[in-house]
N, C-alpha and C. Protein backbone atom coordinates (compact mmCIF):
# COMPACT_ATOMS: atom_id res chain seq x y z
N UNK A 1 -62.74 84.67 34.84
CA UNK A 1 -61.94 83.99 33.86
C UNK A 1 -61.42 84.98 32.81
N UNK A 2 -62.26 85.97 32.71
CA UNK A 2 -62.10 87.09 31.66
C UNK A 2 -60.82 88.00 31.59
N UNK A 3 -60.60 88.34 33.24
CA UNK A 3 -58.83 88.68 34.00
C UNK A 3 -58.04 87.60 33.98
N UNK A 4 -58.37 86.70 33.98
CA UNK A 4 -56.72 85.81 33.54
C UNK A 4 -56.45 85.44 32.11
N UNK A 5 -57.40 85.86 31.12
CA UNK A 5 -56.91 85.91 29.74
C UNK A 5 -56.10 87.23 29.67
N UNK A 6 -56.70 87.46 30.26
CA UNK A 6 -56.10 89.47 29.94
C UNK A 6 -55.25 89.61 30.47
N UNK A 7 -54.71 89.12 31.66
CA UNK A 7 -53.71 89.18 32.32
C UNK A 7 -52.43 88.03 31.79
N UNK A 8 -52.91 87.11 31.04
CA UNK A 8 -52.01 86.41 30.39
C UNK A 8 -51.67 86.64 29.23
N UNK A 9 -52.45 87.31 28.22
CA UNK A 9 -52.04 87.96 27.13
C UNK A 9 -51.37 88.88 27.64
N UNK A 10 -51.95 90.23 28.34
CA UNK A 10 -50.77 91.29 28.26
C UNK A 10 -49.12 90.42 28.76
N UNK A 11 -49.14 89.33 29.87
CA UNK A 11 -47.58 88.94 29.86
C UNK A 11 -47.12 88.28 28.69
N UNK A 12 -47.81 87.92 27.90
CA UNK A 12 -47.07 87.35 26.84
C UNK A 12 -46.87 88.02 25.75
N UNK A 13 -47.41 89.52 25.54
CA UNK A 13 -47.00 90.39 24.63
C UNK A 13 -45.96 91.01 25.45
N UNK A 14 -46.11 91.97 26.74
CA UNK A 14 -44.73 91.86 26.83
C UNK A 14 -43.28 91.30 26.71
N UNK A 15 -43.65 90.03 27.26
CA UNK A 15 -42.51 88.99 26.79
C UNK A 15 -41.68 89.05 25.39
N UNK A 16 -43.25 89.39 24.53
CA UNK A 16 -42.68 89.62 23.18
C UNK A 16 -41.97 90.77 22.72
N UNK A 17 -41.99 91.75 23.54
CA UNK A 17 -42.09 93.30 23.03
C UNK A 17 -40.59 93.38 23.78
N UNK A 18 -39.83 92.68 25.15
CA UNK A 18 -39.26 92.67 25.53
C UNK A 18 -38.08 91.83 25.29
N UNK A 19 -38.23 90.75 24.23
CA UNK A 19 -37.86 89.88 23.26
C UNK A 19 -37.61 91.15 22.41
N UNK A 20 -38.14 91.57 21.50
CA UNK A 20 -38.04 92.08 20.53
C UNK A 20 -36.85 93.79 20.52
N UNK A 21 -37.05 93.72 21.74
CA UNK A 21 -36.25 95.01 21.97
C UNK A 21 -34.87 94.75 22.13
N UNK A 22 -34.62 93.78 23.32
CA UNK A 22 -33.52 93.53 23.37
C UNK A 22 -32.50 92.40 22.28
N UNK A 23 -33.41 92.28 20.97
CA UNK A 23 -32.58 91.12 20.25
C UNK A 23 -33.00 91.90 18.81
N UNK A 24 -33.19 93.26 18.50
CA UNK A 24 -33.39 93.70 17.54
C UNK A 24 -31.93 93.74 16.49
N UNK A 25 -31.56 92.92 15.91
CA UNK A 25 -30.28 92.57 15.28
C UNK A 25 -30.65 92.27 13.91
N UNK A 26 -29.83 92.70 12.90
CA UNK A 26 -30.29 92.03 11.48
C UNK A 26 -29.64 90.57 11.44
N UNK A 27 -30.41 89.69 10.50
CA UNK A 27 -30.22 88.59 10.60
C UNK A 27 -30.00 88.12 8.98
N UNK A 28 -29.30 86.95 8.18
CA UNK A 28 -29.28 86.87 7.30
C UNK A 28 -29.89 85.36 6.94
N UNK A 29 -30.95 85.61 6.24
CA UNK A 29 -31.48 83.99 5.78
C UNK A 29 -31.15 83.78 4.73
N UNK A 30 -30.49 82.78 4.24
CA UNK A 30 -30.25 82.27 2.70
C UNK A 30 -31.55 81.09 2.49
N UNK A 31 -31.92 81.50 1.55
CA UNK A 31 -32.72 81.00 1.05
C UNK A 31 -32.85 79.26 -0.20
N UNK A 32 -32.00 80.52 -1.27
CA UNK A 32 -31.30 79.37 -2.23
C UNK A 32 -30.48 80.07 -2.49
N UNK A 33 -29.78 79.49 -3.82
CA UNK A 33 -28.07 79.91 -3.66
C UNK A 33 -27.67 81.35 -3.83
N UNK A 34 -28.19 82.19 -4.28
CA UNK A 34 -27.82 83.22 -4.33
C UNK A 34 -29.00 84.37 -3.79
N UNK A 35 -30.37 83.77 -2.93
CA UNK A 35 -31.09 84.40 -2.42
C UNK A 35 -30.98 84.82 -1.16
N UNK A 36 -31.20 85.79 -0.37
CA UNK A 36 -30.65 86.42 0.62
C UNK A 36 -31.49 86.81 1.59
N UNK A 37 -31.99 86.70 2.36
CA UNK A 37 -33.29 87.70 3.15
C UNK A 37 -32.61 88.24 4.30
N UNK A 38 -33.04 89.29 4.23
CA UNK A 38 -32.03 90.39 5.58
C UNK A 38 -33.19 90.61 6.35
N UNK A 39 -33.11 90.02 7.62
CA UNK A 39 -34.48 90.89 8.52
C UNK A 39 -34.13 90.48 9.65
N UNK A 40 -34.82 91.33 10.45
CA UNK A 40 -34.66 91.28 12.36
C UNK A 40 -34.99 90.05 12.61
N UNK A 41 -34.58 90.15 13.75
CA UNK A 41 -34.65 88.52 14.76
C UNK A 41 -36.02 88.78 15.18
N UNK A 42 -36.93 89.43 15.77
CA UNK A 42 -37.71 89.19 16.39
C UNK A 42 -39.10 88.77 14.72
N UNK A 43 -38.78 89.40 13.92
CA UNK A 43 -39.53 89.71 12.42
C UNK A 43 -39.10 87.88 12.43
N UNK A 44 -38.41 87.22 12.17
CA UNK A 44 -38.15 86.38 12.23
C UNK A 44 -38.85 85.18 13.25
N UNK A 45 -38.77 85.13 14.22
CA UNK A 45 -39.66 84.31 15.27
C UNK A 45 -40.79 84.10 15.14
N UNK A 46 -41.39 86.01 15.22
CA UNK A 46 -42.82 85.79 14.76
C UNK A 46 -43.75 85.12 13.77
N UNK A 47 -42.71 84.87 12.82
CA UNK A 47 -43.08 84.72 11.42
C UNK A 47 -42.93 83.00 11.46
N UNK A 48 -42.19 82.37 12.02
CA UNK A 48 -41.88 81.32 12.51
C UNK A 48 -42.74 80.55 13.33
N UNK A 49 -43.11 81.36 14.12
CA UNK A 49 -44.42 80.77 15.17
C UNK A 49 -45.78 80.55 14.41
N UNK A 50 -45.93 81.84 13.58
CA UNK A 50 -47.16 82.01 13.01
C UNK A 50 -47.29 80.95 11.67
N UNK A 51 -46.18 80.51 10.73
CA UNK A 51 -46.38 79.21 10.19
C UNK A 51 -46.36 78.05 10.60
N UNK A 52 -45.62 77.87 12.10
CA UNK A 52 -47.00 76.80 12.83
C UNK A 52 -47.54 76.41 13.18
N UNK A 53 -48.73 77.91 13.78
CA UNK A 53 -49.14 77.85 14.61
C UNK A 53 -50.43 77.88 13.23
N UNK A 54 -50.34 78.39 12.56
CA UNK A 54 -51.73 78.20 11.20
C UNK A 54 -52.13 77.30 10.45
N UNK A 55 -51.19 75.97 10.75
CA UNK A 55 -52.06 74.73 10.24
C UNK A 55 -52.54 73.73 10.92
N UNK A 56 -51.82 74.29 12.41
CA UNK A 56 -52.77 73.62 13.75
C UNK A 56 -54.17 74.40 14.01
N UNK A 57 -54.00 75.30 13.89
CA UNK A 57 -55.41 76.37 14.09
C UNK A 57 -56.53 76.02 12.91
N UNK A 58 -55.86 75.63 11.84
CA UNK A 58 -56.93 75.18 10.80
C UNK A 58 -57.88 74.05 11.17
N UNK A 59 -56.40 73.21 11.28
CA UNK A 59 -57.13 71.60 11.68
C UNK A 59 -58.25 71.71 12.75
N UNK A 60 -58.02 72.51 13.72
CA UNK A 60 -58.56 72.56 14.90
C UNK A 60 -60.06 73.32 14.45
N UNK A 61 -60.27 74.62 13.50
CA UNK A 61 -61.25 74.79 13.62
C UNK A 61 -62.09 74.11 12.46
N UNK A 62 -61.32 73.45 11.65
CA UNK A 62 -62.31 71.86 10.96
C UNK A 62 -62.58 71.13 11.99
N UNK A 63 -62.27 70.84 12.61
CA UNK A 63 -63.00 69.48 13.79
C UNK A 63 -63.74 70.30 14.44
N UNK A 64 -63.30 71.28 14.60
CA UNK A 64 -64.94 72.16 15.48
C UNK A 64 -66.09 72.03 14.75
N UNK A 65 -66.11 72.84 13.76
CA UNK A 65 -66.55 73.06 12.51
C UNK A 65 -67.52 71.69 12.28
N UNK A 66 -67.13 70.25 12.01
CA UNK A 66 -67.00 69.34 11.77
C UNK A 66 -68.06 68.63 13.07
N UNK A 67 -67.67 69.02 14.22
CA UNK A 67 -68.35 68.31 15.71
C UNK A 67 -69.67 68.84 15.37
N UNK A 68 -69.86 70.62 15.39
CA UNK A 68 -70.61 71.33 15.70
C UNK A 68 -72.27 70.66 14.48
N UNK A 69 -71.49 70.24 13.62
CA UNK A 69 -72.29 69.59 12.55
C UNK A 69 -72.88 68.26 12.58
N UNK A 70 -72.04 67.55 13.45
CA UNK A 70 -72.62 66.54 13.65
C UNK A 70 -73.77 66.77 15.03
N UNK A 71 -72.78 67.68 16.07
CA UNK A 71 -73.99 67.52 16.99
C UNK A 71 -75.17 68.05 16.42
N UNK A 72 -75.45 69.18 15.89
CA UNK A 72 -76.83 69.15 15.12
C UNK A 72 -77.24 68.78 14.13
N UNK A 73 -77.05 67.63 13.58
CA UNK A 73 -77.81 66.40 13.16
C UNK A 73 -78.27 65.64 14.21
N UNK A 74 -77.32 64.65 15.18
CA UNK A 74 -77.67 64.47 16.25
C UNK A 74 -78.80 65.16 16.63
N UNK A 75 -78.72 66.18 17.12
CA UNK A 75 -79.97 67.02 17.99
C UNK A 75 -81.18 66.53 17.30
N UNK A 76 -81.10 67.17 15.81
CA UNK A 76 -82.28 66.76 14.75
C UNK A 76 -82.85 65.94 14.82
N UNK A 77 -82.31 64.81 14.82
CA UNK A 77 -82.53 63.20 14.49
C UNK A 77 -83.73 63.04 16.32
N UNK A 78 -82.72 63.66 16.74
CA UNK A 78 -83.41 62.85 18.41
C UNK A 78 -84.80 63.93 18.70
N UNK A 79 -84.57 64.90 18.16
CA UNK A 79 -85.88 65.71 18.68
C UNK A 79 -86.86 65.25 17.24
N UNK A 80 -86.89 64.85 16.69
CA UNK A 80 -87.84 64.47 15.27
C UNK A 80 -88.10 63.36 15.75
N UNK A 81 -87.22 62.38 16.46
CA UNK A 81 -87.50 60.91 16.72
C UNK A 81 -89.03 61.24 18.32
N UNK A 82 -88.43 61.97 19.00
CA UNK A 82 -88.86 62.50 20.59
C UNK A 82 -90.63 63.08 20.15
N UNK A 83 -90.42 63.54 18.91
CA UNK A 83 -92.15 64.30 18.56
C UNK A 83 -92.75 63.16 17.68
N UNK A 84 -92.37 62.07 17.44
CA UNK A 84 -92.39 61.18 16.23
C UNK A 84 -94.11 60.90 17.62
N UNK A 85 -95.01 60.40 16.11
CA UNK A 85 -96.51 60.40 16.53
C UNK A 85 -96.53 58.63 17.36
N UNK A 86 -97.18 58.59 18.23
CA UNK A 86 -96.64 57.07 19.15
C UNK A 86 -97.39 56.26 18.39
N UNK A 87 -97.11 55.04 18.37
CA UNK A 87 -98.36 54.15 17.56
C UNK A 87 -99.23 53.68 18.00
N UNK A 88 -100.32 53.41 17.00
CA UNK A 88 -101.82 53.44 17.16
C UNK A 88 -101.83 52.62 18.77
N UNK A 89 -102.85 53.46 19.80
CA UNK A 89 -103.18 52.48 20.81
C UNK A 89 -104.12 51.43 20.49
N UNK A 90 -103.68 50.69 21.44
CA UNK A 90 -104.48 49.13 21.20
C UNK A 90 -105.77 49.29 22.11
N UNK A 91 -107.05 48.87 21.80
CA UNK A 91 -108.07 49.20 22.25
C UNK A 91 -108.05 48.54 23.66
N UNK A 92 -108.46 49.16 24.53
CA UNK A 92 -108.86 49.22 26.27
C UNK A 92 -109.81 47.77 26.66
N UNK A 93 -109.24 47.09 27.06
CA UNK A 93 -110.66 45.54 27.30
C UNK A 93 -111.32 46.60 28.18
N UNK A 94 -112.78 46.07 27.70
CA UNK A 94 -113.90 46.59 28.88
C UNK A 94 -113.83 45.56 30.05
N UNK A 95 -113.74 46.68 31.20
CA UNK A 95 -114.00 46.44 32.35
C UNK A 95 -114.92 44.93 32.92
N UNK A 96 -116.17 44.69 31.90
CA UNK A 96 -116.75 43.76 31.79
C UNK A 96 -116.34 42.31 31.46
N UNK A 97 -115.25 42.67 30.54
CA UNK A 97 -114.84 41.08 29.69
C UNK A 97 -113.87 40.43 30.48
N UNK A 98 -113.19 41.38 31.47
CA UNK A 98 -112.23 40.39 32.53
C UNK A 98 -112.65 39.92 33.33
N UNK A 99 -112.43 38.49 33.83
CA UNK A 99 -112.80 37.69 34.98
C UNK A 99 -112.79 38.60 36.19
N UNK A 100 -113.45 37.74 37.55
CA UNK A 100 -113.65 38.82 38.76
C UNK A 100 -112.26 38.98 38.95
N UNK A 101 -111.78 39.99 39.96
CA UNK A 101 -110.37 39.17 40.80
C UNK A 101 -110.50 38.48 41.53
N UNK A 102 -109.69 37.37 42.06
CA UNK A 102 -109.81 36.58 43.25
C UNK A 102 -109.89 37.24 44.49
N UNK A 103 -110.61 36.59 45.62
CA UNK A 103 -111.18 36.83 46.96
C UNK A 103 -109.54 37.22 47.76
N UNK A 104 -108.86 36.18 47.84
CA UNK A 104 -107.21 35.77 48.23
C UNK A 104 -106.31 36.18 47.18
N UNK A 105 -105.41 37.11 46.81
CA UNK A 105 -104.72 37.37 46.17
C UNK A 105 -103.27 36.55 46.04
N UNK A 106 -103.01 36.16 47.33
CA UNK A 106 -101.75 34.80 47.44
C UNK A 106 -102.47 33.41 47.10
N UNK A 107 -103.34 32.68 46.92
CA UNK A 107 -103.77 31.70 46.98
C UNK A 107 -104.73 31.79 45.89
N UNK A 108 -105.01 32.31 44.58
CA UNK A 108 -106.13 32.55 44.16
C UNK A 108 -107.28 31.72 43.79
N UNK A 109 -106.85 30.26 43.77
CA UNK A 109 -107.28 29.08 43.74
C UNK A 109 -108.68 28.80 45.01
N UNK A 110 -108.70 29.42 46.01
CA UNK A 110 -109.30 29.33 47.29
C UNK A 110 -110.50 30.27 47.24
């Protein structure tokens, strides 16, 4: 699994690097009315992807974050419950105080 991350990152940095080469152009962003930003196209994308790709990545590692916390409470709760001391046993009738068993086990009357 370890070669197809690696092998999928390096194609997707190329992609990028190959993006970036062939579209290296200045670009003009207006901002507000008389603000100006001059920068490359690829400076541009990146920068684009990466605002939003960082408030999905947040959210995502709060709910991790968030699971990982609950499952160990969970865990807690069930292994504290699992060692929890059993309650008091109820004393054993002696062997003596129960009637015989019956002779006929289907018929016990006989």
């Amino acid at each position: 699994m370890q070669i197809v991350r690696t092998v999928v990152w390096t194609l997707v940095l190329f992609a990028l690097l190959a993006f970036s080469f062939f579209n290296w152009s200045p670009v003009e962003v207006h901002l507000w009315s008389n603000l100006v930003l001059e920068t490359k196209l690829p400076v541009l994308v990146v920068v684009s992807f990466l605002f939003g790709l960082l408030p999905m990545w947040l959210i995502h590692r709060t709910q991790k974050w968030r699971m990982n916390r609950r499952v160990s409470a969970l865990e807690a709760v069930t292994t504290k419950l699992a060692t929890a001391q059993s309650p008091a046993s109820t004393p054993s009738v002696a062997k003596a105080d129960l009637p015989p068993e019956p002779t006929n086990p289907v018929d016990p009357e006989k």
